[in-house]
N, C-alpha and C. Protein backbone atom coordinates (compact mmCIF):
# COMPACT_ATOMS: atom_id res chain seq x y z
N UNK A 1 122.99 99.77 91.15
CA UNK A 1 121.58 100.08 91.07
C UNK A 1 121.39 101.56 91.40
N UNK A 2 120.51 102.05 90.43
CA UNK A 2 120.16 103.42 90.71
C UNK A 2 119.19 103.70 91.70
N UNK A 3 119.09 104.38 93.03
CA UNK A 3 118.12 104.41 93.36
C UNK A 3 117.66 105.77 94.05
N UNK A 4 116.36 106.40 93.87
CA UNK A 4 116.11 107.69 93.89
C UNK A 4 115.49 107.36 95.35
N UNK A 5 115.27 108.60 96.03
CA UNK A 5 114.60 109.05 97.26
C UNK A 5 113.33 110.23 96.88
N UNK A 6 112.88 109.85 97.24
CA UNK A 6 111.53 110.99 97.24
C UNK A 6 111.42 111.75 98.58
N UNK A 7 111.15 113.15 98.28
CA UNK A 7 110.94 113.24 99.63
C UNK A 7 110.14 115.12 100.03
N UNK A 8 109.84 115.13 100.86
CA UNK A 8 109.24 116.39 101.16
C UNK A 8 110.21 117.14 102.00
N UNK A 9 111.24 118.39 101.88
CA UNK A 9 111.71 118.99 103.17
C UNK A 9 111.31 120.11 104.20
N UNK A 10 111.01 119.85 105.12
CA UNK A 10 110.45 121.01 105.89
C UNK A 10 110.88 122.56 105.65
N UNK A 11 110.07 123.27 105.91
CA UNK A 11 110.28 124.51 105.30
C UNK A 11 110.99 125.56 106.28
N UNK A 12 111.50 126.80 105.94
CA UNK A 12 112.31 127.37 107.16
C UNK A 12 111.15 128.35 107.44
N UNK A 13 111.57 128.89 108.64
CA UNK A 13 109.90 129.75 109.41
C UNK A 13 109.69 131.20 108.39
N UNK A 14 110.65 130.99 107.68
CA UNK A 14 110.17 132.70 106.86
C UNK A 14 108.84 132.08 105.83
N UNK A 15 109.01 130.67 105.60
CA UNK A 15 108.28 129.90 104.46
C UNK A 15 106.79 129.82 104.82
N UNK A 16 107.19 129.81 106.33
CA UNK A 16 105.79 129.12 107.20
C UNK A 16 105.12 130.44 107.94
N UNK A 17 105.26 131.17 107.93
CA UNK A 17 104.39 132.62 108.03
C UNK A 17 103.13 132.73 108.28
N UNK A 18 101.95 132.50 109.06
CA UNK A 18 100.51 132.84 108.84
C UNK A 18 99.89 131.13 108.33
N UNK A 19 101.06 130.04 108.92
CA UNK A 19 100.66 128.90 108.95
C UNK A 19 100.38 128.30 110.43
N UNK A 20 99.50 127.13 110.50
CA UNK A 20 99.71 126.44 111.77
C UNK A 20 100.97 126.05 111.93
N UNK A 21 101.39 125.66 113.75
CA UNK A 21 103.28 125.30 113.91
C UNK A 21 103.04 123.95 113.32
N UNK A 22 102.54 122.83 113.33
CA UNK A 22 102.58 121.96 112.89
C UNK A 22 101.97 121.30 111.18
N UNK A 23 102.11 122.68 110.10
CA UNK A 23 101.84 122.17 108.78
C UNK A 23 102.86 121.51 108.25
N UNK A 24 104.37 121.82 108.15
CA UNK A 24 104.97 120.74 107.83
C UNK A 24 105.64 119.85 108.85
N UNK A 25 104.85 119.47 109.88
CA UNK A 25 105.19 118.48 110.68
C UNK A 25 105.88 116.86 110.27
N UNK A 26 104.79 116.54 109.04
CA UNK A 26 105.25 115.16 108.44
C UNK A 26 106.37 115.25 107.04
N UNK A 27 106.78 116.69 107.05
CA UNK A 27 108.12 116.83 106.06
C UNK A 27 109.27 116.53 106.55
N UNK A 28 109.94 115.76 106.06
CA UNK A 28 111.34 115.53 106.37
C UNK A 28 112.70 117.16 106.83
N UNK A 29 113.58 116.85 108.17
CA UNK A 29 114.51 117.70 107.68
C UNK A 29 115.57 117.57 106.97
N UNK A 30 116.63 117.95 106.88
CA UNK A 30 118.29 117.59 105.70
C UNK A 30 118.34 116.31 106.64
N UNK A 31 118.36 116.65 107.87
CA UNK A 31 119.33 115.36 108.41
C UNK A 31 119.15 114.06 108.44
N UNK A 32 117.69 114.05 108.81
CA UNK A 32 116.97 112.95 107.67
C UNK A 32 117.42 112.32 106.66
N UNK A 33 116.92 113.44 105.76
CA UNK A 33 117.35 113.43 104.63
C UNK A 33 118.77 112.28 103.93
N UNK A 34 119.82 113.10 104.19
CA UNK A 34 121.11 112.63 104.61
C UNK A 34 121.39 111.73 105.26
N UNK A 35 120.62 111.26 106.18
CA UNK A 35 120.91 109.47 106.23
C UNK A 35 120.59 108.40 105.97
N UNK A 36 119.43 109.06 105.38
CA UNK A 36 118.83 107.53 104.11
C UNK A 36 120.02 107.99 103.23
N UNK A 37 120.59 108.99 102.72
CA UNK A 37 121.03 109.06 101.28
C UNK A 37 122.26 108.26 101.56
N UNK A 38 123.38 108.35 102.97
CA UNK A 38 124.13 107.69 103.60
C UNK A 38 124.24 106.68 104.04
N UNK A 39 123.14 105.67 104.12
CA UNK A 39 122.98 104.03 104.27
C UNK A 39 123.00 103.87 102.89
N UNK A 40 122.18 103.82 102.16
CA UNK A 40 121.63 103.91 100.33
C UNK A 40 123.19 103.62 99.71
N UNK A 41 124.10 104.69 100.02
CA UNK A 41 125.04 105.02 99.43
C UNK A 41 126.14 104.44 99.55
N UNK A 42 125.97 103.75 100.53
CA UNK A 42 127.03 102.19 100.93
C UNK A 42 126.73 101.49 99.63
N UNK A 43 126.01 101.21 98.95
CA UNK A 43 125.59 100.00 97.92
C UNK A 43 125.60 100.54 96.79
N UNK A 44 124.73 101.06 96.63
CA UNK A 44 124.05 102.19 95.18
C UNK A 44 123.93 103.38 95.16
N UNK A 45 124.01 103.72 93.80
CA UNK A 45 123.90 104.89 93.43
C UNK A 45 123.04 105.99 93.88
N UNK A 46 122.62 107.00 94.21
CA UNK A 46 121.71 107.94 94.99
C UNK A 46 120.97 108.90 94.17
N UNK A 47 120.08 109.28 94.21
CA UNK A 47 119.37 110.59 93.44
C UNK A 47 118.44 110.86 94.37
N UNK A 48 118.60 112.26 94.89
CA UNK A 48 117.43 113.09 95.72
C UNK A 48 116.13 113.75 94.22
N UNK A 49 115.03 113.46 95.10
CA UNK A 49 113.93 114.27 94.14
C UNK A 49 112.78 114.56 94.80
N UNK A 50 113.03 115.95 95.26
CA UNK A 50 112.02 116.78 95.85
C UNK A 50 110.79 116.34 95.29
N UNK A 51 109.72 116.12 96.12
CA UNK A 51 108.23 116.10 95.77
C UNK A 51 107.37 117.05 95.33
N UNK A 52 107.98 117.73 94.28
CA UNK A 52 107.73 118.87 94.32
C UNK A 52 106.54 119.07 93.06
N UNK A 53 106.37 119.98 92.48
CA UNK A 53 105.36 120.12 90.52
C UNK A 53 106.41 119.48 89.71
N UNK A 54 107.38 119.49 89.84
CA UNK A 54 108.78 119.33 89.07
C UNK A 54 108.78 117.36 89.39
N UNK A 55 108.35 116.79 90.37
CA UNK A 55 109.06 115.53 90.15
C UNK A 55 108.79 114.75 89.34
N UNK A 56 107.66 114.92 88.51
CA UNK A 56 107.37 114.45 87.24
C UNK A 56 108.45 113.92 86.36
N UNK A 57 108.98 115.08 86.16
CA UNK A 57 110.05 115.40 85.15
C UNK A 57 111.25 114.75 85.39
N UNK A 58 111.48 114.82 86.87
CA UNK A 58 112.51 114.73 87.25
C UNK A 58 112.73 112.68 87.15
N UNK A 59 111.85 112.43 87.78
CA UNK A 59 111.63 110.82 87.72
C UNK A 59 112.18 110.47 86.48
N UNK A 60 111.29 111.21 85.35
CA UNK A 60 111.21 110.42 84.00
C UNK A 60 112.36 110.86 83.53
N UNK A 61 113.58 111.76 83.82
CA UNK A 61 114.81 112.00 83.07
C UNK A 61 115.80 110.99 84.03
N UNK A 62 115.53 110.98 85.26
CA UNK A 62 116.47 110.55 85.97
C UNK A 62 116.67 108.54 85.67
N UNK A 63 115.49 108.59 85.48
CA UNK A 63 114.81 106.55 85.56
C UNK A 63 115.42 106.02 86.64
N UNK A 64 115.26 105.90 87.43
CA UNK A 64 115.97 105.47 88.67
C UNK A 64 115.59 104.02 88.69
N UNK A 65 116.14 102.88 89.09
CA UNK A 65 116.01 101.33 88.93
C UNK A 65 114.47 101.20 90.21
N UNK A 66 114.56 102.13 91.32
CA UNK A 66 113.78 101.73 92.31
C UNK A 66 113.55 102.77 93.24
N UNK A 67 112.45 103.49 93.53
CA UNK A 67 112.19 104.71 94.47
C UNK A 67 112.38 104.29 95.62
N UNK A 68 113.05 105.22 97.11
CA UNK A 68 112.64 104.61 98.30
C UNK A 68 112.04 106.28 98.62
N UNK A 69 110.43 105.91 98.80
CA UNK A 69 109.57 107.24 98.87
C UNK A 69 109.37 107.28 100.32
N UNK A 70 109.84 108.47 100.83
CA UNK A 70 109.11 108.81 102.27
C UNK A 70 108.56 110.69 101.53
N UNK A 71 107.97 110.52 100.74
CA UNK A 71 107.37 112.14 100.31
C UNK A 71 106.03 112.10 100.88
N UNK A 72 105.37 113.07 101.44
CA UNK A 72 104.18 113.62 102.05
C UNK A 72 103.28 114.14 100.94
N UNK A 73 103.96 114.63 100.00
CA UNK A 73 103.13 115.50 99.07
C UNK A 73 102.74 116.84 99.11
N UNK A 74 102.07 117.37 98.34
CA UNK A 74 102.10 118.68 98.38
C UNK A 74 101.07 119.28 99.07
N UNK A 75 99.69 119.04 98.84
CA UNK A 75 98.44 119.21 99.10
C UNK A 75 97.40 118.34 98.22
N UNK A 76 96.14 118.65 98.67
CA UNK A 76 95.11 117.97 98.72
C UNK A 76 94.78 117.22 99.96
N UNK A 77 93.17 116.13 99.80
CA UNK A 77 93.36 114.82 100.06
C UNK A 77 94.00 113.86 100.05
N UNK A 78 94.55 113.49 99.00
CA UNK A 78 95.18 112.23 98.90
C UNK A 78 96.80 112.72 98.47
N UNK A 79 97.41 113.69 99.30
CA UNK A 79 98.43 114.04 98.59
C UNK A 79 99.36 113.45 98.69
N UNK A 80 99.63 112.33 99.74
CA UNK A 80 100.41 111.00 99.84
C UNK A 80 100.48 110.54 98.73
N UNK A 81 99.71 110.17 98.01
CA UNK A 81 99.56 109.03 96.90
C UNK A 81 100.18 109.70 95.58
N UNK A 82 100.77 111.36 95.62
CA UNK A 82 100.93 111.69 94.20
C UNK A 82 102.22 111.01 93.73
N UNK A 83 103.24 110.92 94.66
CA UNK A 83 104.71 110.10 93.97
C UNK A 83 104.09 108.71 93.64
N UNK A 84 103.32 107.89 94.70
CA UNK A 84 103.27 106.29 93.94
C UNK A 84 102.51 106.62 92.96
N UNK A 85 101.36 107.66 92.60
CA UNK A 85 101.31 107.48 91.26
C UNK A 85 101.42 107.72 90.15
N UNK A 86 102.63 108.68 90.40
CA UNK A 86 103.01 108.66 89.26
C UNK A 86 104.31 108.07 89.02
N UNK A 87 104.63 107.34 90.01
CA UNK A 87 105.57 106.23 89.96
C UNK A 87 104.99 104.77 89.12
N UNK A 88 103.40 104.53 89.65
CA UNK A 88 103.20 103.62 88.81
C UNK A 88 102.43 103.84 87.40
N UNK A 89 102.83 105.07 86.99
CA UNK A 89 102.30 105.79 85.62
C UNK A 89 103.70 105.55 84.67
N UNK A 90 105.11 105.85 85.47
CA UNK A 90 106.08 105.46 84.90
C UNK A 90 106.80 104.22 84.78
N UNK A 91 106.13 103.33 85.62
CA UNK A 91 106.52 102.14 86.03
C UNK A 91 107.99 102.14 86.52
N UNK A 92 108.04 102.50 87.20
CA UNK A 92 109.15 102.31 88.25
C UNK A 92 108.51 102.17 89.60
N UNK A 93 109.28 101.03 90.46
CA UNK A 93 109.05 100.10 91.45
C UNK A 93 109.16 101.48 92.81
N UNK A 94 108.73 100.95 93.48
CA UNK A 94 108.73 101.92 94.93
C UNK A 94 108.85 101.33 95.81
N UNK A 95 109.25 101.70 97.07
CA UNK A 95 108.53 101.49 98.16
C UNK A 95 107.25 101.73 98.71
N UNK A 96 106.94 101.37 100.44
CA UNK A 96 105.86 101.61 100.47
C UNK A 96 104.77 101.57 100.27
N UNK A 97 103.44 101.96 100.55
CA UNK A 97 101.90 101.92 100.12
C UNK A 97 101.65 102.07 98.43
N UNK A 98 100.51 101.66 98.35
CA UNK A 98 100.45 102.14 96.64
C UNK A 98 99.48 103.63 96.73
N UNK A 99 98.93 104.10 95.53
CA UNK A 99 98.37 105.75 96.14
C UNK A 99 96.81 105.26 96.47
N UNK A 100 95.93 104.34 96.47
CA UNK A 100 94.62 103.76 96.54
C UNK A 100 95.25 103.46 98.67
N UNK A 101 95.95 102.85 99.01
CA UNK A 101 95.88 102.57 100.14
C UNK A 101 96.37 103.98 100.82
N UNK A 102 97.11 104.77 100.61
CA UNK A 102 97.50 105.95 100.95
C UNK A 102 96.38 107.05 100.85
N UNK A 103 95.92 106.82 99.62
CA UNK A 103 94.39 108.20 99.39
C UNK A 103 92.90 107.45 100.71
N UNK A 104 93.11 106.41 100.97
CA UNK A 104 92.18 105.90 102.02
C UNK A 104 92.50 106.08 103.44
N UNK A 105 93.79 105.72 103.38
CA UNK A 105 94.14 106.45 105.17
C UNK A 105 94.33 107.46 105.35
N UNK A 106 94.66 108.50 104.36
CA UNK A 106 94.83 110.08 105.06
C UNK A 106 93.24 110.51 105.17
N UNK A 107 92.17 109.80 104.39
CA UNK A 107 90.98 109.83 104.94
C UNK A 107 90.34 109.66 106.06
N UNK A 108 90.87 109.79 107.40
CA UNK A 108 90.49 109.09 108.34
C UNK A 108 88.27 108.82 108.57
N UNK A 109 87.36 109.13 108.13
CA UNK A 109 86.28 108.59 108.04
C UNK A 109 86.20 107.80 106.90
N UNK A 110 86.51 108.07 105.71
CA UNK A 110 86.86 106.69 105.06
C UNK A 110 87.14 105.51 105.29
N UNK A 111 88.39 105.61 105.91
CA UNK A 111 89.51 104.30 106.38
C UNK A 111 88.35 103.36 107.49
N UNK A 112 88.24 104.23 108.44
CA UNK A 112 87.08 103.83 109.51
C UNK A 112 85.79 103.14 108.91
N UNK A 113 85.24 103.57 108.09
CA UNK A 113 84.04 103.12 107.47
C UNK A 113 84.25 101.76 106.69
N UNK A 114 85.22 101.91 106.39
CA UNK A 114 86.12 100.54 105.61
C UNK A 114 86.16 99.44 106.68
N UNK A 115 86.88 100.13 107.68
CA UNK A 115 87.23 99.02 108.68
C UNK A 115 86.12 98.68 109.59
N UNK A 116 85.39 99.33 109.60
CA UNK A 116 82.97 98.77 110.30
C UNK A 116 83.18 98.06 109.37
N UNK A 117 83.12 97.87 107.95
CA UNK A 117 82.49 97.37 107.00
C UNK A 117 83.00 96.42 107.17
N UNK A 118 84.09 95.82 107.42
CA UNK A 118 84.66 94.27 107.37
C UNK A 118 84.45 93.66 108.62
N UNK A 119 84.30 94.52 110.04
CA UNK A 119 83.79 94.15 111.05
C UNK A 119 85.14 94.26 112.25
N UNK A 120 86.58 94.89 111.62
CA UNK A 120 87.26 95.58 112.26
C UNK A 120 86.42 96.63 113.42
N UNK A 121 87.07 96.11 114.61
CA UNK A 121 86.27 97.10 115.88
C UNK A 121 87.01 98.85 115.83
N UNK A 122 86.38 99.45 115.74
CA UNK A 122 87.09 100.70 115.61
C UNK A 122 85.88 101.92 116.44
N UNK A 123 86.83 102.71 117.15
CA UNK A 123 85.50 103.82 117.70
C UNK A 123 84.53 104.22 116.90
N UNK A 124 83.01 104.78 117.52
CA UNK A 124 82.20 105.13 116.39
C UNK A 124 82.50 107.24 116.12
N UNK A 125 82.46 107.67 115.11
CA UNK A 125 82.92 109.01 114.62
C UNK A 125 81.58 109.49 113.97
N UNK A 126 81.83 110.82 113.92
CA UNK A 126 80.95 111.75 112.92
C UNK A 126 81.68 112.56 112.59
N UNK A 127 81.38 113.30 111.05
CA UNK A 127 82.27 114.58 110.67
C UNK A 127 81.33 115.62 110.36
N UNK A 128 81.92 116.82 110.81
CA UNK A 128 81.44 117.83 110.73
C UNK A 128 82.03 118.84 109.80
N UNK A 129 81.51 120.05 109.32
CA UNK A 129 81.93 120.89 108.58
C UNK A 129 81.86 122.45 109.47
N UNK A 130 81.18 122.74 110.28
CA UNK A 130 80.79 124.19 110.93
C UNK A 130 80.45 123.47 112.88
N UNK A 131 80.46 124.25 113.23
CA UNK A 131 80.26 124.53 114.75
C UNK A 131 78.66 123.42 115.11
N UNK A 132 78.95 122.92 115.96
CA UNK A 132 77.47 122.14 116.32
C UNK A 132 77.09 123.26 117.49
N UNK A 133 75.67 123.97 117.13
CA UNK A 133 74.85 124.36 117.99
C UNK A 133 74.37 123.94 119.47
N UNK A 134 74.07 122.47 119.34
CA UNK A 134 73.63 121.98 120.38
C UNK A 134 74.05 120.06 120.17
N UNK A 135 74.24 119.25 120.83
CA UNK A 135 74.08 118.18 120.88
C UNK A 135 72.66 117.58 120.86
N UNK A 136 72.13 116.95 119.66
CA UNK A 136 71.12 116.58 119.68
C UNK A 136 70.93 114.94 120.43
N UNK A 137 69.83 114.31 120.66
CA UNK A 137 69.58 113.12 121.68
C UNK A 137 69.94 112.26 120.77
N UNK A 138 69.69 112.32 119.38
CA UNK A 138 70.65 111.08 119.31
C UNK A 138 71.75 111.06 118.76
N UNK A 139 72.95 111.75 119.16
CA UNK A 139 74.03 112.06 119.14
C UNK A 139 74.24 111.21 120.64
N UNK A 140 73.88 111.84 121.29
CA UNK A 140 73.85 111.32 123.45
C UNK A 140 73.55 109.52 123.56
N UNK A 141 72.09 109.50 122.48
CA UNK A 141 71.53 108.27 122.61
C UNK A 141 72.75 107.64 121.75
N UNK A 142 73.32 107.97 120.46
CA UNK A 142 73.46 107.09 119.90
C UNK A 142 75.29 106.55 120.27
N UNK A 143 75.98 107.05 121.23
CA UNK A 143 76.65 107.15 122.16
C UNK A 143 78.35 107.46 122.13
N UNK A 144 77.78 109.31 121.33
CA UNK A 144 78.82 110.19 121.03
C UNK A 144 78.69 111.23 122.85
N UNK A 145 78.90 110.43 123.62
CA UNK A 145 78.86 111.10 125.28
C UNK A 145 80.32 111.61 125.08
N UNK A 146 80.36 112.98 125.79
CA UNK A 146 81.81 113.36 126.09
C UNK A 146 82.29 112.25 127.18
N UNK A 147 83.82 112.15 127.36
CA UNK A 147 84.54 112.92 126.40
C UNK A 147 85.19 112.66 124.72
N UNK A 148 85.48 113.59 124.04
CA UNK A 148 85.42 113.54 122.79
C UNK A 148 86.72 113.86 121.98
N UNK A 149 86.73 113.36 120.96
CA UNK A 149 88.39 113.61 120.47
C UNK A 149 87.98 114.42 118.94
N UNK A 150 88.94 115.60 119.01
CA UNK A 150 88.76 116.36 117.82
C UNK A 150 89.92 116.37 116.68
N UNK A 151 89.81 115.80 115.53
CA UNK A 151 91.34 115.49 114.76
C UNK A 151 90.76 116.41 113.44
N UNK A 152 91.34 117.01 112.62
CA UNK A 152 91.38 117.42 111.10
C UNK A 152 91.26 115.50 110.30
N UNK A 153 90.45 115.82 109.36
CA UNK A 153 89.87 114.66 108.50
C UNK A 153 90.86 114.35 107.86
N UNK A 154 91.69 114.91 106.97
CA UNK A 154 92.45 114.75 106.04
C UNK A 154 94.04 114.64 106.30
N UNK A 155 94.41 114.84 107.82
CA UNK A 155 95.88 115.03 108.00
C UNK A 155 96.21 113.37 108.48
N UNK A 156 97.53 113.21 108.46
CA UNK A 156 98.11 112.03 108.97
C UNK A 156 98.96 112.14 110.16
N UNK A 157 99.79 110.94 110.82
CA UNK A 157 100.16 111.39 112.06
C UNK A 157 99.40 112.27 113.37
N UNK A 158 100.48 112.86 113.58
CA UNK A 158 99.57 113.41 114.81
C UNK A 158 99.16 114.82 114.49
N UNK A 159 98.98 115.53 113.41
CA UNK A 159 98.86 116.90 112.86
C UNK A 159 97.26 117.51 113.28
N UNK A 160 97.56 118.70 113.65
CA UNK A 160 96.40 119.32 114.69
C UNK A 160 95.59 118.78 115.80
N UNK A 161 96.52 117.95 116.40
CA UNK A 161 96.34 117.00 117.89
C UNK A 161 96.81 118.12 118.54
N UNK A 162 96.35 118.21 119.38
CA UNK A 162 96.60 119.43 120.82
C UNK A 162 96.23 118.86 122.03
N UNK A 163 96.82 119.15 123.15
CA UNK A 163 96.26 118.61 124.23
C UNK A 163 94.75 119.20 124.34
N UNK A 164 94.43 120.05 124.06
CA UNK A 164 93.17 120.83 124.11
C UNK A 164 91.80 119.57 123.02
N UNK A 165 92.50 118.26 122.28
CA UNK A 165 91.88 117.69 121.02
C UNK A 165 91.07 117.11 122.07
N UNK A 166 90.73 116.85 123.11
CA UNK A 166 89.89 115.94 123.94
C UNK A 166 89.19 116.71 124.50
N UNK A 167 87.93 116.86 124.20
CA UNK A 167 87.03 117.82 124.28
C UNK A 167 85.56 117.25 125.71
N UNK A 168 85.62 117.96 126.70
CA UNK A 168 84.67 117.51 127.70
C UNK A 168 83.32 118.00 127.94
N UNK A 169 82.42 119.25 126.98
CA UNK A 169 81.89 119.75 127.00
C UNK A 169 81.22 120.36 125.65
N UNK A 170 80.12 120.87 125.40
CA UNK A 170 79.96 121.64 124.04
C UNK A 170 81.01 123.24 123.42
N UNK A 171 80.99 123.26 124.93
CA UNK A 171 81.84 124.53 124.49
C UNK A 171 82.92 124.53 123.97
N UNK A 172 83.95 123.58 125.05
CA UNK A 172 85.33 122.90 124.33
C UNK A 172 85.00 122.59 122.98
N UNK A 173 83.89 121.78 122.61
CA UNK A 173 83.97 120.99 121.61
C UNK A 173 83.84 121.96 120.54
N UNK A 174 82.65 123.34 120.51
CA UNK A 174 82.90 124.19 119.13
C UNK A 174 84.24 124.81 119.02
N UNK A 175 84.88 125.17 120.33
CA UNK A 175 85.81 126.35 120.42
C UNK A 175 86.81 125.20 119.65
N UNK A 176 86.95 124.21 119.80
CA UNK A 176 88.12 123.16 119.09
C UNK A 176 87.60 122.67 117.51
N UNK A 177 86.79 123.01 117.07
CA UNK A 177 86.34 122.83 116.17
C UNK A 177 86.55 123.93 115.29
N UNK A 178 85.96 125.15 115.60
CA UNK A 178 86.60 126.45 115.21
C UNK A 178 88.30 126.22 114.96
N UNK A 179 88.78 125.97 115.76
CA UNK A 179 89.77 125.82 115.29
C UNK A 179 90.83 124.97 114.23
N UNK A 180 90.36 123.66 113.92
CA UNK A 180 90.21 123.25 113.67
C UNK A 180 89.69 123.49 112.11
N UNK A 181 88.90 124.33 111.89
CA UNK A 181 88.18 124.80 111.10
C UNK A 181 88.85 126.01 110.11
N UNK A 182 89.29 127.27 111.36
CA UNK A 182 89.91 128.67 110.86
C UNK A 182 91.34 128.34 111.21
N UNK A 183 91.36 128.42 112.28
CA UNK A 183 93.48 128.62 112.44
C UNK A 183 94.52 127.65 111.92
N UNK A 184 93.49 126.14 111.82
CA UNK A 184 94.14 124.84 110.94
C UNK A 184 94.33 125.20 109.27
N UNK A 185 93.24 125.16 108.90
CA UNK A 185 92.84 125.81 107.74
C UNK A 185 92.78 124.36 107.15
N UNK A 186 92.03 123.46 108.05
CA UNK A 186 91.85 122.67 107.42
C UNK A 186 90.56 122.38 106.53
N UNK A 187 89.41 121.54 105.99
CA UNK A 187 88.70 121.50 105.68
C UNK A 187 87.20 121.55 106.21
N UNK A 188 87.84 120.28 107.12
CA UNK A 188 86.53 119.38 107.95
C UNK A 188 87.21 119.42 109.09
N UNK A 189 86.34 119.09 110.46
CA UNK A 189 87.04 117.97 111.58
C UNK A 189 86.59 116.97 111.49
N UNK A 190 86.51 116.15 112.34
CA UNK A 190 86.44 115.03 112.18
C UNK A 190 86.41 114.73 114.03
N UNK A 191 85.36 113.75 114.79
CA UNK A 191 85.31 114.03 115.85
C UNK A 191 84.66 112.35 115.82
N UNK A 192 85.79 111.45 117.12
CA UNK A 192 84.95 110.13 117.47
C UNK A 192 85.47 110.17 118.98
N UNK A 193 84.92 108.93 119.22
CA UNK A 193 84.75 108.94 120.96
C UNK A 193 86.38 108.45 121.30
């Protein structure tokens, strides 16, 4: 059996320059790497395929019988979901999530709103885009009381968690937001109790 690996590899620090330390946090390193390809390779056949603009191509020349995907993706929102789908564009089998359950959890106010909606207990959140001025009463009333947790909307794992992400005050809370904002370079934050 042929079977391909998908995968993202972390980048070396000349790559990562004028990035946050933790942007390719959820990329794989070689060594990784190398021991899925080294269990795998007891049985079946192996093919590495970077997650890269190129894996397109690479999938559809290679046909591999069955993906085992641990790829992150490149960017976006839903950049998890680009190998399963275009895994299930080529129809070849995968591991893992499909890209609809993957494009919903790297959403974290999505996912959450999903999980109120079925009646899953989950903290209550708000997202923001810019600095909150002041805490309004029903923010207080409606019972966003510090203390407060500050995450990037769109990342997975623990990516732009800082000990500093638990915010006890307004001030903490813009100055982590700002950040959050400029030095993440992320989009949104994203802030629940």
């Amino acid at each position: 059996m042929k079977i391909a690996i998908t995968y993202n590899i972390k980048k070396k620090e000349i790559e990562t320059e004028n990035l946050p330390p933790d942007f390719y946090a959820e990329w794989d390193d070689d060594e990784t790497i190398d021991a899925v390809k080294k269990a795998i390779l007891e049985r079946h056949e192996v093919v590495l395929i970077e997650a890269d603009k190129d894996a397109y191509q690479k999938l559809k020349i290679e046909k591999p019988d069955i993906v085992f995907n641990i790829a992150e993706g490149l960017n976006g929102r839903s950049r998890e979901s680009h190998i399963p789908a275009i895994l299930e564009m080529l129809e070849i089998p995968y591991t893992g999530s499909n890209p609809l359950t993957l494009g919903i959890c790297l959403d974290k106010a999505r996912a959450k709103e999903i999980l109120s909606y079925y009646g899953i207990p989950t903290a209550r959140f708000f997202v923001v885009s810019s600095h909150i001025s002041h805490l309004t009463p029903d923010l207080k009333v409606g019972g966003y009381n510090f203390p407060l947790i500050v995450k990037p909307l769109y990342e997975g794992s623990s990516k732009g968690i800082r000990n500093d992400s638990v915010v006890h005050n307004e001030g903490e809370l813009n100055k982590k937001i700002k950040w959050v904002l400029d030095e993440a370079r992320r989009c949104q934050a994203y802030l629940f109790i």
